[in-house]
Protein backbone atom coordinates (compact mmCIF):
# COMPACT_ATOMS: atom_id res chain seq x y z
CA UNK A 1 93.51 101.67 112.56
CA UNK A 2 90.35 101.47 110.50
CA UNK A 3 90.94 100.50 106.43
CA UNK A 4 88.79 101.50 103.48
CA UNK A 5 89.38 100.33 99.88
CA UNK A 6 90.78 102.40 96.80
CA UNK A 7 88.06 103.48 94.47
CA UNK A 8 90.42 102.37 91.63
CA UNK A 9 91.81 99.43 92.72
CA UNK A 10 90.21 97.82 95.33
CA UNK A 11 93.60 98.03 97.85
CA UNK A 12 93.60 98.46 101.49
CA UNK A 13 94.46 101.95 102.28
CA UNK A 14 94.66 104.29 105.62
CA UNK A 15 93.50 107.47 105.11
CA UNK A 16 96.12 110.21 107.50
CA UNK A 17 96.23 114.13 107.67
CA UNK A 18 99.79 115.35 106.31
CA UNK A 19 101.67 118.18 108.15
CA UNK A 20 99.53 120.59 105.97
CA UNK A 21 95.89 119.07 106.95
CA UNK A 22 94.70 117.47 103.97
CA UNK A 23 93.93 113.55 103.99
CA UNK A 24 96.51 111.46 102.11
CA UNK A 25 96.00 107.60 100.79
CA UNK A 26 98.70 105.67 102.55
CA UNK A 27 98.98 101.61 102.17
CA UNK A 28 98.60 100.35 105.17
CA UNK A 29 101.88 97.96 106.04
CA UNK A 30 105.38 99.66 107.20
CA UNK A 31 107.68 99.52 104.49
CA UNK A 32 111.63 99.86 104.69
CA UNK A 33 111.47 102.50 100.95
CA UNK A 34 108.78 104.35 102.28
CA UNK A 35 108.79 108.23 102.65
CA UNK A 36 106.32 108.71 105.00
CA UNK A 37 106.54 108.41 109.01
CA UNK A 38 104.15 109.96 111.74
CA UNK A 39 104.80 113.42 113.27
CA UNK A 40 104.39 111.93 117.05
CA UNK A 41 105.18 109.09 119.00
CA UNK A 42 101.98 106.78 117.71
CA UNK A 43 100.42 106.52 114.49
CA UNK A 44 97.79 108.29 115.18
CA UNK A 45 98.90 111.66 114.89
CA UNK A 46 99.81 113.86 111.12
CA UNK A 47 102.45 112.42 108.35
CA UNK A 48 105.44 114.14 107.34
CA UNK A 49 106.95 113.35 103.71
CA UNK A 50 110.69 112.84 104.41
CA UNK A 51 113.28 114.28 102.13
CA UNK A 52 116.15 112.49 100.37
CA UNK A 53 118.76 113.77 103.02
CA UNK A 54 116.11 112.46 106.03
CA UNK A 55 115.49 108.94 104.35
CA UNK A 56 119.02 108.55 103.85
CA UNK A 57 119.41 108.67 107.65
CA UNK A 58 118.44 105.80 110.20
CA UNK A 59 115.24 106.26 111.47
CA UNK A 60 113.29 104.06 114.35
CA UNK A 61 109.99 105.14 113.31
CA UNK A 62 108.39 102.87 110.96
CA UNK A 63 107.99 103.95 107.20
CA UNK A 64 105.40 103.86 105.30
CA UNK A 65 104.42 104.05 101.54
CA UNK A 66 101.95 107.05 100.14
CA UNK A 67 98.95 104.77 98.27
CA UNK A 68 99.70 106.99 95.06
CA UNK A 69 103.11 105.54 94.72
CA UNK A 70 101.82 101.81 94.39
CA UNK A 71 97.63 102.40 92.59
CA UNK A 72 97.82 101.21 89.10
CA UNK A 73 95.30 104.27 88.59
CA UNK A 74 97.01 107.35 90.58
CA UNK A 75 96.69 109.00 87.43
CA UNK A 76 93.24 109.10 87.69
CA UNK A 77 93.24 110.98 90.96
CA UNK A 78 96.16 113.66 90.23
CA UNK A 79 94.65 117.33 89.55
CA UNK A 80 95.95 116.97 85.75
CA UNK A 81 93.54 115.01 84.97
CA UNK A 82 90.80 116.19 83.04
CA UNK A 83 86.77 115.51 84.66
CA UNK A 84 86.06 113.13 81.21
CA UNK A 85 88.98 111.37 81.75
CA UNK A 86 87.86 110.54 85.25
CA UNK A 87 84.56 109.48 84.55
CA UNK A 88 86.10 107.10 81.54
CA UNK A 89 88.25 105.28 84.65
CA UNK A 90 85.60 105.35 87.29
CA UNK A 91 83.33 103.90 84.59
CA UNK A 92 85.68 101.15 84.36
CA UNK A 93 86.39 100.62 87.47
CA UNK A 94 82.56 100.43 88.54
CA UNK A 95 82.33 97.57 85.55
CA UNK A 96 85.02 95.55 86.71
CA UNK A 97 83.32 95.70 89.80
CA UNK A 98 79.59 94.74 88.58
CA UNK A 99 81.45 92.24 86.44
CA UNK A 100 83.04 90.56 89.60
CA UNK A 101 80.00 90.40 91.92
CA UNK A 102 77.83 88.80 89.09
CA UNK A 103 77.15 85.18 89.70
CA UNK A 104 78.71 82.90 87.34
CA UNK A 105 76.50 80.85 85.64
């Protein structure tokens, strides 16, 4: 399972296809309230978003949390959000970063 690091901030995440194809943020631990499991029998495979009625059932499958649930900044990344807006955060976000790798003197 290879990890990158959100843009916005700085968590471990797993990139994973959904059901659908497109590639989904997911933290990276199992997580009892989580909504998300694998399709097949390894975690290697698509993610399927579970419904109320399915996470109210047992399931053996480990769960797992979608990244925009927990990111202090999943605004940023939702299709509401206007292009300036998004520049303003990654701005700030590339700052905080400059900011932390500066030496202090």
């Amino acid at each position: 399972m290879e990890l990158e690091r959100c843009r916005s901030c700085n968590a471990a995440i797993r990139w994973v296809t959904t059901e659908k194809g497109k590639g989904h943020p997911l933290n990276p631990d199992p997580d009892a309230g989580g909504n998300v499991v694998f399709v097949g029998p390894t975690e290697q495979g698509a993610v399927h978003f579970m419904t109320k009625d399915e996470m109210a059932a047992p399931t053996s499958r480990p769960r797992y949390t979608s990244h925009f649930a927990t990111c202090p900044q999943a605004r940023t990344w939702s299709r509401g959000v206007t292009p300036a807006a998004r520049a303003r955060t990654q701005e700030r976000f590339d700052q905080e970063t400059r900011d932390r790798e500066e030496p202090k003197a």
